[in-house]
Protein backbone atom coordinates (compact mmCIF):
# COMPACT_ATOMS: atom_id res chain seq x y z
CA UNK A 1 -73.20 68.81 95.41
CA UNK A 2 -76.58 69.95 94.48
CA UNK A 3 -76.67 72.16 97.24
CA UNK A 4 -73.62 73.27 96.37
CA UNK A 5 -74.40 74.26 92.61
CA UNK A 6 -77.90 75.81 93.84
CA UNK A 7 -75.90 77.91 96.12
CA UNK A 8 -73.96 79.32 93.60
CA UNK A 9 -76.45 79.76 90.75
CA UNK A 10 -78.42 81.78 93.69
CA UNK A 11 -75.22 83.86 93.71
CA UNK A 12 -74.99 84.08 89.47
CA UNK A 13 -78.51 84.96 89.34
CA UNK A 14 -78.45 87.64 91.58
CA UNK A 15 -74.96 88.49 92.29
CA UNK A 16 -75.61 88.96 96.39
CA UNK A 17 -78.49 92.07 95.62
CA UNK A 18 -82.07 91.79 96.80
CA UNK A 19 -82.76 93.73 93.71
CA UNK A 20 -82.38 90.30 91.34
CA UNK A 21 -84.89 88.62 93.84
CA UNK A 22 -87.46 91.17 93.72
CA UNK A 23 -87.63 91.20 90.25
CA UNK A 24 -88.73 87.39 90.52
CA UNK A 25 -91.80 88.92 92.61
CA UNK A 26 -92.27 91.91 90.30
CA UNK A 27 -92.74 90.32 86.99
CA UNK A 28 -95.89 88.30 87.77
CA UNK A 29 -96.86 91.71 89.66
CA UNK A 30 -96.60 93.61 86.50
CA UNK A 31 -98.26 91.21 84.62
CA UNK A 32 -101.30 91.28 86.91
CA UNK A 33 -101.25 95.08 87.57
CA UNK A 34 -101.71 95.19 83.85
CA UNK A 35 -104.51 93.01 83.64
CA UNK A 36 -106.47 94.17 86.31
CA UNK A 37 -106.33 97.79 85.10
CA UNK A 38 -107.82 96.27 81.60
CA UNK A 39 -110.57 94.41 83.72
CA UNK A 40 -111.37 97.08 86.33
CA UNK A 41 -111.56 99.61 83.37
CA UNK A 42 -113.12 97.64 80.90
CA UNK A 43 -115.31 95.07 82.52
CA UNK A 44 -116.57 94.08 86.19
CA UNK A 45 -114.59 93.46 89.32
CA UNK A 46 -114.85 89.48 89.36
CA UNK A 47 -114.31 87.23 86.36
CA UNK A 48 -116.55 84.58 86.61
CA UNK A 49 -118.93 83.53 89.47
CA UNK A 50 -117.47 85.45 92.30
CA UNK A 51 -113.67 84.99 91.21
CA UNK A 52 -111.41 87.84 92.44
CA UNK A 53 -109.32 88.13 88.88
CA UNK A 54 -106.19 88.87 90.53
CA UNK A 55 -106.54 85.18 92.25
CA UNK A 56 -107.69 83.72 88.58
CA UNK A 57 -104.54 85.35 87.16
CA UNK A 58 -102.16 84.33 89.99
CA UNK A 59 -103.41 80.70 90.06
CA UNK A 60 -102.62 79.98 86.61
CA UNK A 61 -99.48 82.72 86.08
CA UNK A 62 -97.34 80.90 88.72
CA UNK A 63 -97.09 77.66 87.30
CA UNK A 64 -96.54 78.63 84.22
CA UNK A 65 -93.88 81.26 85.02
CA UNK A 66 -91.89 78.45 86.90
CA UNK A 67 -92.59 76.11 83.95
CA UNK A 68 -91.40 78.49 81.56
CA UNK A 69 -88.52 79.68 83.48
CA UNK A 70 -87.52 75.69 84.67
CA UNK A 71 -87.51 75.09 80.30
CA UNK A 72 -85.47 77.85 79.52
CA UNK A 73 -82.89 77.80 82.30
CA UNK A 74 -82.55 73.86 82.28
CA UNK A 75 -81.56 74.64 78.36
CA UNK A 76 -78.76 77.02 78.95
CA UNK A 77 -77.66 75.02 81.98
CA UNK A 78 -75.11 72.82 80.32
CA UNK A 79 -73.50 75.56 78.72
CA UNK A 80 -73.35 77.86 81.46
CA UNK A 81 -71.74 75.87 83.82
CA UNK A 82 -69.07 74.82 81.12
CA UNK A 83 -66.10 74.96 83.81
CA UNK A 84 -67.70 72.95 86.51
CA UNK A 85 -68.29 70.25 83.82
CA UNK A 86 -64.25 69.46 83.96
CA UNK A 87 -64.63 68.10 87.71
CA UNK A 88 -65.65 64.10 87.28
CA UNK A 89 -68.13 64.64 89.56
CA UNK A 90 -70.65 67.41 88.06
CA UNK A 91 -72.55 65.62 85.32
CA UNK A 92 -74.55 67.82 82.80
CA UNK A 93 -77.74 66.57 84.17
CA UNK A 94 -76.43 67.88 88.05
CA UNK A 95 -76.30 71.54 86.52
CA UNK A 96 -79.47 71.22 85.12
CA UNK A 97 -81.46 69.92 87.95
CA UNK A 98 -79.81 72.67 90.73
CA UNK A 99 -81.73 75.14 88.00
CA UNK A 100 -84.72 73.24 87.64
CA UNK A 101 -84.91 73.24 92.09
CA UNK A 102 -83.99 76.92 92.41
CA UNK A 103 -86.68 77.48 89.37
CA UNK A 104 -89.06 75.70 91.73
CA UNK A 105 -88.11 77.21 94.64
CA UNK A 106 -88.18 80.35 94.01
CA UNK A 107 -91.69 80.33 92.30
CA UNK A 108 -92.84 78.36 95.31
CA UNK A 109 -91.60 81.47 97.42
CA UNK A 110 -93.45 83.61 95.16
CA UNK A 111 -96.44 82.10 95.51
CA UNK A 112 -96.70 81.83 99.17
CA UNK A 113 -96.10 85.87 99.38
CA UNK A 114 -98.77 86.88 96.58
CA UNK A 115 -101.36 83.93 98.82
CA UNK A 116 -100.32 86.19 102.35
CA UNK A 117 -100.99 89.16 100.31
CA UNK A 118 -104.25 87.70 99.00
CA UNK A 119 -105.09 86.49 102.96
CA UNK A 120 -104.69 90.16 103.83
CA UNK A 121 -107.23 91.94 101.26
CA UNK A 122 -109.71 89.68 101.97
CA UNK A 123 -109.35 87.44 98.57
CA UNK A 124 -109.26 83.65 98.42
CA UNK A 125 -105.72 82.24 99.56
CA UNK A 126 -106.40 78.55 99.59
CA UNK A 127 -107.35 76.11 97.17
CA UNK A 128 -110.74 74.40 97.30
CA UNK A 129 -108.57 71.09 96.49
CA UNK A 130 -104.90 71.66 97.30
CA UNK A 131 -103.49 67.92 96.50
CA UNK A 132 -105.20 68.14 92.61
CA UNK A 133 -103.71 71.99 92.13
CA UNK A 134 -100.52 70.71 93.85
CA UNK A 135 -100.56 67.73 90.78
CA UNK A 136 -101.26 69.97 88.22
CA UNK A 137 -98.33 72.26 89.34
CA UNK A 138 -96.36 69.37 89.40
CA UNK A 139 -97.20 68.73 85.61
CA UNK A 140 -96.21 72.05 84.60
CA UNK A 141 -92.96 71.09 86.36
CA UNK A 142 -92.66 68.08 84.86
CA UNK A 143 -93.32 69.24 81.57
CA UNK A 144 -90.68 72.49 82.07
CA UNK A 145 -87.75 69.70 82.71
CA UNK A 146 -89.11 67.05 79.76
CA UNK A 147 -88.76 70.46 77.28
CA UNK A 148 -85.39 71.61 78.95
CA UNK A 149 -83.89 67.97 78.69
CA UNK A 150 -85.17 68.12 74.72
CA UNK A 151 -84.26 71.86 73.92
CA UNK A 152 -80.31 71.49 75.98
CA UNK A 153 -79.53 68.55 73.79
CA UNK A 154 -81.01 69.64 70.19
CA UNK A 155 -79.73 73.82 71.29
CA UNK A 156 -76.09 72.54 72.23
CA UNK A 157 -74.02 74.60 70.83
CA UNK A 158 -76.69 76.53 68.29
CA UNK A 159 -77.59 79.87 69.56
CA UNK A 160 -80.25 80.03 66.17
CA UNK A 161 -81.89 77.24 67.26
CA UNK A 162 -82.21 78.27 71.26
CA UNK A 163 -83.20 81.82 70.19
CA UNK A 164 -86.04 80.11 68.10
CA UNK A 165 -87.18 78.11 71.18
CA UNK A 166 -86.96 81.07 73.26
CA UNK A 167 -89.12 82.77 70.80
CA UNK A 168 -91.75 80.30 70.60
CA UNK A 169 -92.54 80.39 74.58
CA UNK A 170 -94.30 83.90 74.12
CA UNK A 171 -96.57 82.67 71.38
CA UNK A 172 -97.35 79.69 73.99
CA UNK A 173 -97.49 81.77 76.56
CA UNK A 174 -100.55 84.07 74.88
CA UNK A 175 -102.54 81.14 73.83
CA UNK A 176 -102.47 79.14 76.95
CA UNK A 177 -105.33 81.36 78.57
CA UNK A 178 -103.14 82.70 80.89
CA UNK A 179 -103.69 86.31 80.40
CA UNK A 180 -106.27 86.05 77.88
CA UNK A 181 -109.36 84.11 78.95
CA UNK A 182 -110.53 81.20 76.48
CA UNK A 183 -113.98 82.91 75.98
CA UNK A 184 -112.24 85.55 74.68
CA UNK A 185 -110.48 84.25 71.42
CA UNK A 186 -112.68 83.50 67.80
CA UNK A 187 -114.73 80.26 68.30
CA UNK A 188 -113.08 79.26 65.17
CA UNK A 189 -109.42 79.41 66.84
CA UNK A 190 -110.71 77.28 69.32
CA UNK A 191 -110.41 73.13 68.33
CA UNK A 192 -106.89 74.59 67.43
CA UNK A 193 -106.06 75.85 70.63
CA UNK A 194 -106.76 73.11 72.15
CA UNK A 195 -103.58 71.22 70.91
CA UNK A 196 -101.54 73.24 73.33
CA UNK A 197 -101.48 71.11 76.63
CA UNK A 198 -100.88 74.24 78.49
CA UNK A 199 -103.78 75.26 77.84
CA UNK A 200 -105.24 72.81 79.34
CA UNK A 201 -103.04 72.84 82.49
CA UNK A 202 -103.88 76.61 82.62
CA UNK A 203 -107.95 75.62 83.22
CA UNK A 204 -107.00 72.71 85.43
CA UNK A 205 -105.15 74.69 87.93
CA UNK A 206 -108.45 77.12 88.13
CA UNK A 207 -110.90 74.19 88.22
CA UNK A 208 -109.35 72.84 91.38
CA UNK A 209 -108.40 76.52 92.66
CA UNK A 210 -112.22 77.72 92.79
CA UNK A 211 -115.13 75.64 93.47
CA UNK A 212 -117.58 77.75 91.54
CA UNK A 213 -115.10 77.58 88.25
CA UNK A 214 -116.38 75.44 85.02
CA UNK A 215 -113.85 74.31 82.53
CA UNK A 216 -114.57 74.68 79.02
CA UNK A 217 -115.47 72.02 76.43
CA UNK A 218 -112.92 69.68 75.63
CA UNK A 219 -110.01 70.08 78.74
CA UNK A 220 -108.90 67.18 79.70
CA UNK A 221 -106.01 65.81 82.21
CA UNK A 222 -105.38 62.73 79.67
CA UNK A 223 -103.87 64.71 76.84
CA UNK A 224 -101.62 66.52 78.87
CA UNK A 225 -99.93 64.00 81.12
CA UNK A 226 -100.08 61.04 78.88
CA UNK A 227 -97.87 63.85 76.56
CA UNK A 228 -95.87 64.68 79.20
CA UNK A 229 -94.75 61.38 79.90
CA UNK A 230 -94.23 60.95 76.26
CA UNK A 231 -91.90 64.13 76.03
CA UNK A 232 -90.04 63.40 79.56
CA UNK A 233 -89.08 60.04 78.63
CA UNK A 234 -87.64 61.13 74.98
CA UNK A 235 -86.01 64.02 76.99
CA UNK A 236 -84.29 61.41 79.29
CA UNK A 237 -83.36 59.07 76.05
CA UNK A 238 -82.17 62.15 73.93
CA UNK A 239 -79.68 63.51 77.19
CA UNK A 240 -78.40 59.61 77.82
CA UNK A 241 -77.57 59.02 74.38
CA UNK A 242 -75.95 62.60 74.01
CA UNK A 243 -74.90 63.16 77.64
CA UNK A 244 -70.97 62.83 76.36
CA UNK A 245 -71.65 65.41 73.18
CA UNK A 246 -72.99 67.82 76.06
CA UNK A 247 -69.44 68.17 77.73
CA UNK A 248 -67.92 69.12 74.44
CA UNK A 249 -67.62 72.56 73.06
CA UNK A 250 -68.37 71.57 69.29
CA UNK A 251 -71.90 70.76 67.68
């Protein structure tokens, strides 16, 4: 069955054109393209100790993108698939899991082309520790389905309150360090940024990416997961308790 809805969100997503698939590849492209004409123009060719910046972006954009994408999808999932929800079998938690796999998938396929295309100019393509930036890609996945499974059952039904969740990804998105490099904000700004765990998943995924990379004062893996958790298991209470509200078409 979950092959099944996969299958045919594939199908939604891109309606049977390539086009719909390369735009998957080209956003992160764009992204980086944008950067790397602000780096090459403005600074050096390597960002830290020699760190090919396109890598540095890639490492950390990835996750993050599939995190993002796994949170907002998961929310609308419910809703979406409205008509399936009338067969006994499809559960609103089925719909949202075939989004959170072809989220995953597809960023996994991403990936693996930008790492060829890395292999073939010569840049770094491999991790220096694969299994530790394989678990911290698995926290930003686990912490893309813990916010989908909160946002699908507080946004049922109010588009205000979705639209406000949407909007509050970019913000996230700018301060994780993602684009923006941690060195780079006001030394002020920075015992506040470091209340947003994605910021700290962001540095992670570069410390066990490059061996010559040094994470800033104060990242931790504690903070992170031990919030994760938190959030994932309230997510799982919130849809049990509310998994028979999700089916109807009222608030």
């Amino acid at each position: 069955m979950w092959l099944a809805l996969i299958l045919r969100e594939l199908k939604t997503r891109f309606g049977g054109r390539l086009i719909g698939l390369f735009w998957v590849l080209l956003e992160p492209l764009i992204h980086i393209g944008v950067m790397l004409g602000l780096r090459v123009a403005l600074r050096d060719r390597y960002v830290g100790v020699m760190i090919e910046p396109a890598v540095y972006l890639v490492v950390a954009m990835i996750p993050f993108f599939a995190c993002r994408n796994m949170w907002m999808q998961g929310m609308s999932a419910v809703e979406a698939n409205g008509g399936l929800l009338a067969y006994r079998q499809v559960k609103p938690l089925d719909a949202m899991a075939s989004r959170w796999a072809m989220e995953g998938i597809l960023y996994a396929f991403v990936f693996v082309m930008l790492s060829v295309g890395f292999a073939w100019w010569g840049y770094r393509y491999f991790p220096n520790k694969p299994l530790e930036f394989l678990g911290i890609c698995a926290l930003f996945a686990m912490w893309g389905i813990a916010l989908s499974l909160i946002s699908a059952v507080v946004g049922h039904r109010r588009p205000g309150v979705k639209f406000f969740i949407r909007a509050i990804s970019t913000p996230l998105y700018l301060m994780s360090g993602v684009l923006i490099p941690l060195s780079s904000f006001p030394h002020f700004l920075y015992e506040y940024l470091l209340w947003n765990p994605f910021l700290h998943l962001v540095e992670l995924s570069r410390v066990h990416y490059f061996s010559t990379y040094i994470p800033h004062r104060g990242i931790n893996l504690t903070y992170p997961l031990c919030l994760g958790l938190g959030l994932l298991f309230t997510g799982a209470v919130l849809y049990h308790v509310n998994r028979i509200r999700l089916l109807s078409k009222t608030t």
